[in-house]
Protein backbone atom coordinates (compact mmCIF):
# COMPACT_ATOMS: atom_id res chain seq x y z
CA UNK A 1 0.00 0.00 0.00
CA UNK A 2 1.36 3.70 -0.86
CA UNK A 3 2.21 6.14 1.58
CA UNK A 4 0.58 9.61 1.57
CA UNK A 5 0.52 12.72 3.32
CA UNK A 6 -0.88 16.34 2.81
CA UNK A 7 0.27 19.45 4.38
CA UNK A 8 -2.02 22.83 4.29
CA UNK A 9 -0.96 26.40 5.17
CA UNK A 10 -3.40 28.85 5.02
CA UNK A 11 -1.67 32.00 4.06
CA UNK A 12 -2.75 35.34 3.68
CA UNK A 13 -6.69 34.00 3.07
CA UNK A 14 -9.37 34.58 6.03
CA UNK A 15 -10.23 30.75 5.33
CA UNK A 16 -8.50 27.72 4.13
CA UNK A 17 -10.51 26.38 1.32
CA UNK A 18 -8.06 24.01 -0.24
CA UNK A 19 -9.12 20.39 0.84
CA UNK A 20 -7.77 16.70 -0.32
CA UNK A 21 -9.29 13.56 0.85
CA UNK A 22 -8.22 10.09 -0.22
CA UNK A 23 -10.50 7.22 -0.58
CA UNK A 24 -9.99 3.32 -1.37
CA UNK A 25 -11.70 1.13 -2.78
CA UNK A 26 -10.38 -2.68 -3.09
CA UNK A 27 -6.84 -2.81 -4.61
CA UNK A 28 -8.27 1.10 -6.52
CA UNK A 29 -6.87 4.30 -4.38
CA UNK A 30 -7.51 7.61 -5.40
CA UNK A 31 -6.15 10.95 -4.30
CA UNK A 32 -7.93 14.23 -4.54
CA UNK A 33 -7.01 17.89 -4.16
CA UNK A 34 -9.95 20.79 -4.66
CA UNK A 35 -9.14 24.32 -4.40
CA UNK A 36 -12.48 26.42 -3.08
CA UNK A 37 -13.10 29.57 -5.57
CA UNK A 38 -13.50 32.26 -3.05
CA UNK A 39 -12.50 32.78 0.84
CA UNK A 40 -15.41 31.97 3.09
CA UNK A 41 -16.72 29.56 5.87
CA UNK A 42 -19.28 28.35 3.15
CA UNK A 43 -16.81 27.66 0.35
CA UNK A 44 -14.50 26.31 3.10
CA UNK A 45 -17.06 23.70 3.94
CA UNK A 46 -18.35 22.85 0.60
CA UNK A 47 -14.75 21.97 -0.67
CA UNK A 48 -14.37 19.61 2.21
CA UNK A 49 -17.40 17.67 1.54
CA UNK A 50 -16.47 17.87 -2.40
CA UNK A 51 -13.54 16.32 -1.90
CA UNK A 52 -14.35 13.33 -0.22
CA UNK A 53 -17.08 12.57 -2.67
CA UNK A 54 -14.97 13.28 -5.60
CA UNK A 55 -12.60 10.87 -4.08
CA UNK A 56 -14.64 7.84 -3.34
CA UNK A 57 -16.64 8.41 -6.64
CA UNK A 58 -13.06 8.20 -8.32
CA UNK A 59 -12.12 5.18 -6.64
CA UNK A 60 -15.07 2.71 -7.55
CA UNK A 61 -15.37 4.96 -11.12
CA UNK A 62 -12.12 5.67 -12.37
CA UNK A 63 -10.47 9.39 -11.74
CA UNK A 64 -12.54 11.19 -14.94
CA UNK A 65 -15.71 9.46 -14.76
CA UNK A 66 -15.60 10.06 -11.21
CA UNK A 67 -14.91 13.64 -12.06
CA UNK A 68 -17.72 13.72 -14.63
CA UNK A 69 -20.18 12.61 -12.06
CA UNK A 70 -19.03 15.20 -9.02
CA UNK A 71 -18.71 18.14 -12.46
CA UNK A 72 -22.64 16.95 -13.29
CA UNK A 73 -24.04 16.59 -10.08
CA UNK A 74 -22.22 20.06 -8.73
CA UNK A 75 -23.95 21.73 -12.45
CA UNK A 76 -27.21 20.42 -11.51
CA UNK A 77 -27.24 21.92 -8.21
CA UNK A 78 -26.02 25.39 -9.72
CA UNK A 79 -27.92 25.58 -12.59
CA UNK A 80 -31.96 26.45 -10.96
CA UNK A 81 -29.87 29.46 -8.74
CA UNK A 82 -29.94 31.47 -11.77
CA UNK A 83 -27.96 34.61 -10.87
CA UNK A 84 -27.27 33.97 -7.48
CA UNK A 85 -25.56 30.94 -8.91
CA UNK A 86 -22.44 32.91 -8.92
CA UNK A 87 -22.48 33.38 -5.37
CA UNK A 88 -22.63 29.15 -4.75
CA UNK A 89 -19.41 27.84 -3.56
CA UNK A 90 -17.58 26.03 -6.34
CA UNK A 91 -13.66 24.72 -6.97
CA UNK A 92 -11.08 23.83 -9.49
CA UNK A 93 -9.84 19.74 -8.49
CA UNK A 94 -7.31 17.09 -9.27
CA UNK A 95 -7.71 13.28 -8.81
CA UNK A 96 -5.77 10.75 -9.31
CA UNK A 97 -6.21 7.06 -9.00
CA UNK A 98 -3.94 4.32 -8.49
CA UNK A 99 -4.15 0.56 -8.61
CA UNK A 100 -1.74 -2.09 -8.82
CA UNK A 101 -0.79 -2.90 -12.26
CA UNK A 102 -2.55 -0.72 -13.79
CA UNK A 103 -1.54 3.14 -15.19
CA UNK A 104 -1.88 6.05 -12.72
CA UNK A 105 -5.26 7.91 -14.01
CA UNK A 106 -4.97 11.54 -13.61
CA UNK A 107 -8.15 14.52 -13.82
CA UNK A 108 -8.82 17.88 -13.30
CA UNK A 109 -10.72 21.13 -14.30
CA UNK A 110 -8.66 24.44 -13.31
CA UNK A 111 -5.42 24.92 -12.59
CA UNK A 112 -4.92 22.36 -9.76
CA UNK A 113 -2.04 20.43 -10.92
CA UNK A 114 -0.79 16.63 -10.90
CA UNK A 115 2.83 15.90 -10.85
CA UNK A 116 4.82 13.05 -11.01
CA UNK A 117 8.59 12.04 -10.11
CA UNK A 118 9.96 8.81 -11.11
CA UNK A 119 11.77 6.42 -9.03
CA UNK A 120 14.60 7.20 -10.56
CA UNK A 121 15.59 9.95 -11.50
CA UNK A 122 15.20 13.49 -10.59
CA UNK A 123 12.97 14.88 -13.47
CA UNK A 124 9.56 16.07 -12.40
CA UNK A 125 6.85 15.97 -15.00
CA UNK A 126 3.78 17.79 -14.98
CA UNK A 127 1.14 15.80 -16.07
CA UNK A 128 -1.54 18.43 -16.37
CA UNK A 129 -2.48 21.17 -18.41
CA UNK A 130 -3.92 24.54 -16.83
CA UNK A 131 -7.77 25.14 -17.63
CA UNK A 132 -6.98 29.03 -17.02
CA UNK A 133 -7.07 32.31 -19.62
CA UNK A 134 -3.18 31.73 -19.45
CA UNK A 135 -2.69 28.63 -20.76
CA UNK A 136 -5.83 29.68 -23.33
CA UNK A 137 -3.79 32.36 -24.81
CA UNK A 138 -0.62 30.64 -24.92
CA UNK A 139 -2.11 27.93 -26.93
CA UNK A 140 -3.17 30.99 -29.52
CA UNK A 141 0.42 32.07 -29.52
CA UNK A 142 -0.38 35.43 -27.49
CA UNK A 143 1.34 37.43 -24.31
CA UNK A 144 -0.93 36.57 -21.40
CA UNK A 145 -1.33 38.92 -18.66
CA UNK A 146 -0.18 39.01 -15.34
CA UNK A 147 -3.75 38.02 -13.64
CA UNK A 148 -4.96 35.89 -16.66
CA UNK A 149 -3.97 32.34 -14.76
CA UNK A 150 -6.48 34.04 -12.35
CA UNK A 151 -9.53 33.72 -14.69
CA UNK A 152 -10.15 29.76 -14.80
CA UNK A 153 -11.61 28.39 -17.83
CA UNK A 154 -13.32 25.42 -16.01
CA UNK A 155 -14.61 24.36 -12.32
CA UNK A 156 -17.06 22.66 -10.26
CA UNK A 157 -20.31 24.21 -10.61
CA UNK A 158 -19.43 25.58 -14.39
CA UNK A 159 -22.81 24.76 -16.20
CA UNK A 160 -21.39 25.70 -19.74
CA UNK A 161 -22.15 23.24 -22.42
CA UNK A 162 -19.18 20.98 -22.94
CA UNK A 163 -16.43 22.31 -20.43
CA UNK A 164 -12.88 21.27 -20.50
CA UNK A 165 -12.22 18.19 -18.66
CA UNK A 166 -8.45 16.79 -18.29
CA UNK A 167 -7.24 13.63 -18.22
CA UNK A 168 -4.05 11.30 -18.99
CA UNK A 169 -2.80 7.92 -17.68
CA UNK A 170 0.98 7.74 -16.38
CA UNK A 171 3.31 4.98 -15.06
CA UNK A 172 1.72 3.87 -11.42
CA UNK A 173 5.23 4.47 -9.86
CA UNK A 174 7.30 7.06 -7.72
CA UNK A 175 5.99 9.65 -6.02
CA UNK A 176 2.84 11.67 -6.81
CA UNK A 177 2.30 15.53 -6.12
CA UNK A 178 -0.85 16.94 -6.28
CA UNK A 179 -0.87 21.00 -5.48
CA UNK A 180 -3.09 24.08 -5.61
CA UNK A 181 -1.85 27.12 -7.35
CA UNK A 182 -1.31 28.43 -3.92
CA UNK A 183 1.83 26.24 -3.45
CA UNK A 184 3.11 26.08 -7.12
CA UNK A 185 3.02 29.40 -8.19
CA UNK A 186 5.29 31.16 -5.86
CA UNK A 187 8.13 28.41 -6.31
CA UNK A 188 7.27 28.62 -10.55
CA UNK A 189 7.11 33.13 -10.10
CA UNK A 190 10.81 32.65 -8.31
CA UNK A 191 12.25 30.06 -10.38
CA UNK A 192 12.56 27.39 -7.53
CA UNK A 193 12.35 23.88 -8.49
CA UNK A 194 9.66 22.07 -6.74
CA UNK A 195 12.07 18.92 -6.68
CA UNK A 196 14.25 21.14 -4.14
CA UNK A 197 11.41 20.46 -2.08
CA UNK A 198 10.66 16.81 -2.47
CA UNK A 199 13.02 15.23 -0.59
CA UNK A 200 12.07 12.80 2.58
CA UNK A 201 8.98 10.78 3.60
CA UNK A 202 5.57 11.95 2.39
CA UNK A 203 4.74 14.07 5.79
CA UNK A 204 8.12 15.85 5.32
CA UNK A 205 8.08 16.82 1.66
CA UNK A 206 4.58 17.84 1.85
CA UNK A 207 5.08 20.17 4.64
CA UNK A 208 8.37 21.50 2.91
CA UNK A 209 6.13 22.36 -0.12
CA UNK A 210 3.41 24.20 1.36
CA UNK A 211 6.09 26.13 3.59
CA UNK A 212 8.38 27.27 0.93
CA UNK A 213 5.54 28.70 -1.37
CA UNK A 214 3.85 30.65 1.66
CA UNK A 215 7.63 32.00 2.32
CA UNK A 216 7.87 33.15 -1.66
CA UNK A 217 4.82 34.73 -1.93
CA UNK A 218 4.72 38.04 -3.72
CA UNK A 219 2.16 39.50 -1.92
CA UNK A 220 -0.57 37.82 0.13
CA UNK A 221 -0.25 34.64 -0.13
CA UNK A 222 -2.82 31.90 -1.38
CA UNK A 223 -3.97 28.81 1.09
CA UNK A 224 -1.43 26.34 -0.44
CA UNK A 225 -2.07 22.66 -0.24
CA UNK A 226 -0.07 19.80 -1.36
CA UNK A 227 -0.60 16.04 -1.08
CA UNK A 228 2.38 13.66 -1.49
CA UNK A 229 2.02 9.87 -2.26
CA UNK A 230 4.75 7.24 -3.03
CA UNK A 231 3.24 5.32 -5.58
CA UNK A 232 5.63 2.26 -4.88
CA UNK A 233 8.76 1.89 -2.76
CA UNK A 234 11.36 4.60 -3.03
C-alpha cells in the first residue's frame, strides 16, 4: 500500500478552502485535491465535503468518470440558482487514481495540478495542463497577462455546455504531487524547483512544499495545499 501525506498552510486567506481527501476502494486508491473559488466559511465547507465525494466516486469509477459525475451533479445543483448561482461555492480539483498494475489515471478542471517524479531519477513531469485564460492564450500564440492564470476556464459548478475536462494515464510508480496554485506558483514566479522540495517521507516533503511557497509569496499569499504519495517503494 502507498504512503501519503498532505500538508495545508493557510496564508494570507481569512479561510483555508483548499481540501484533499483520499479514498480506497479494493486494490483502486484515489487521491484528490480541490481548491475552493472564493474565501469563506461556506466555500470552506463545501470543498471539504467535495472532496471526499470526488474521491470515493473516483475510486469505484475511475479518476474522470468520477470527475464527470461530481462536475454533473455540482452543475445540476447550480444551474436552478440562476444569478445567485455565482455566489454558490464552487472549486477547481485534481484526482488521481492508483491501482496495482494498472496506469496512474490523472483529472482535473482548473489549474490544480498533478505531478509526477519517477523512481529514478530526478525529473519532475507535470502531467496536467492549466484550464486558465493563461494557458488559453498561450495555446493561440499570445502574451498573457499578469492576472490571466487568475480567470479559470473550467470548475465545479461551471454549467457551460461541454467544459474542458483533463485527463491522462501515467506509469503507477514514484511519487505523486498533487498542489493548488497556492503552493506552485510562488516556487514557478521565483524560479525554484519544486524537486528542491521533495526530498524525505511523504509528511516531510509535503510540509516543505506548502512552507516554501507561503515564504515566496509576492504579496498575500494563497492557502497552499499539497498532497504527497509514493506510488511504490522509493
Amino acid at each position: 500500500m502507498s504512503t501519503h501525506s498532505a500538508a495545508q498552510l493557510i496564508g494570507g486567506r481569512s479561510h483555508q478552502c483548499d481540501a484533499t481527501a483520499t479514498y480506497t476502494h479494493q486494490e483502486r486508491r484515489a487521491y484528490a485535491l480541490l481548491d475552493g473559488i472564493g474565501s469563506t466559511e461556506e466555500v470552506q465547507t463545501w470543498t471539504r465535503t467535495a472532496a471526499r465525494r470526488l474521491a470515493r466516486a473516483a475510486a469505484r469509477a475511475g479518476a474522470l468518470e468520477g470527475l464527470r459525475q461530481i462536475h454533473a451533479a455540482r452543475a445540476a445543483e447550480v444551474a436552478p440558482e440562476g444569478w445567485y448561482a455565482q455566489y454558490m461555492p464552487t472549486a477547481v480539483a485534481v484526482v488521481a487514481v492508483a491501482e496495482p498494475g494498472k496506469p496512474l489515471e490523472v483529472a482535473w478542471c482548473g489549474d490544480a495540478r498533478a505531478y509526477l517524479l519517477p523512481e529514478t531519477g530526478s525529473h519532475l513531469e507535470r502531467l496536467t495542463t492549466d484550464h486558465n485564460m493563461r494557458q488559453v492564450l498561450i495555446d493561440m500564440e499570445l502574451e498573457p497577462g499578469p492576472y490571466a492564470r487568475n480567470r479559470v476556464t473550467s470548475y465545479l459548478g461551471d454549467t457551460s455546455p461541454n467544459p474542458p475536462l483533463g485527463s491522462v494515464r501515467a506509469p503507477n510508480n514514484g511519487r505523486l504531487v498533487l498542489a493548488s496554485d497556492g503552493a506552485y506558483e510562488p516556487l514557478e514566479d521565483a524560479q525554484l524547483p519544486i524537486t528542491d522540495y521533495l526530498m524525505g517521507r511523504p509528511h516531510r516533503a509535503a510540509r516543505a512544499l506548502a512552507a516554501a511557497a507561503i515564504a515566496h509569496a509576492d504579496g498575500r499569499a494563497d492557502n497552499a495545499t499539497v498532497l504527497i504519495a509514493d506510488l511504490a517503494a522509493r
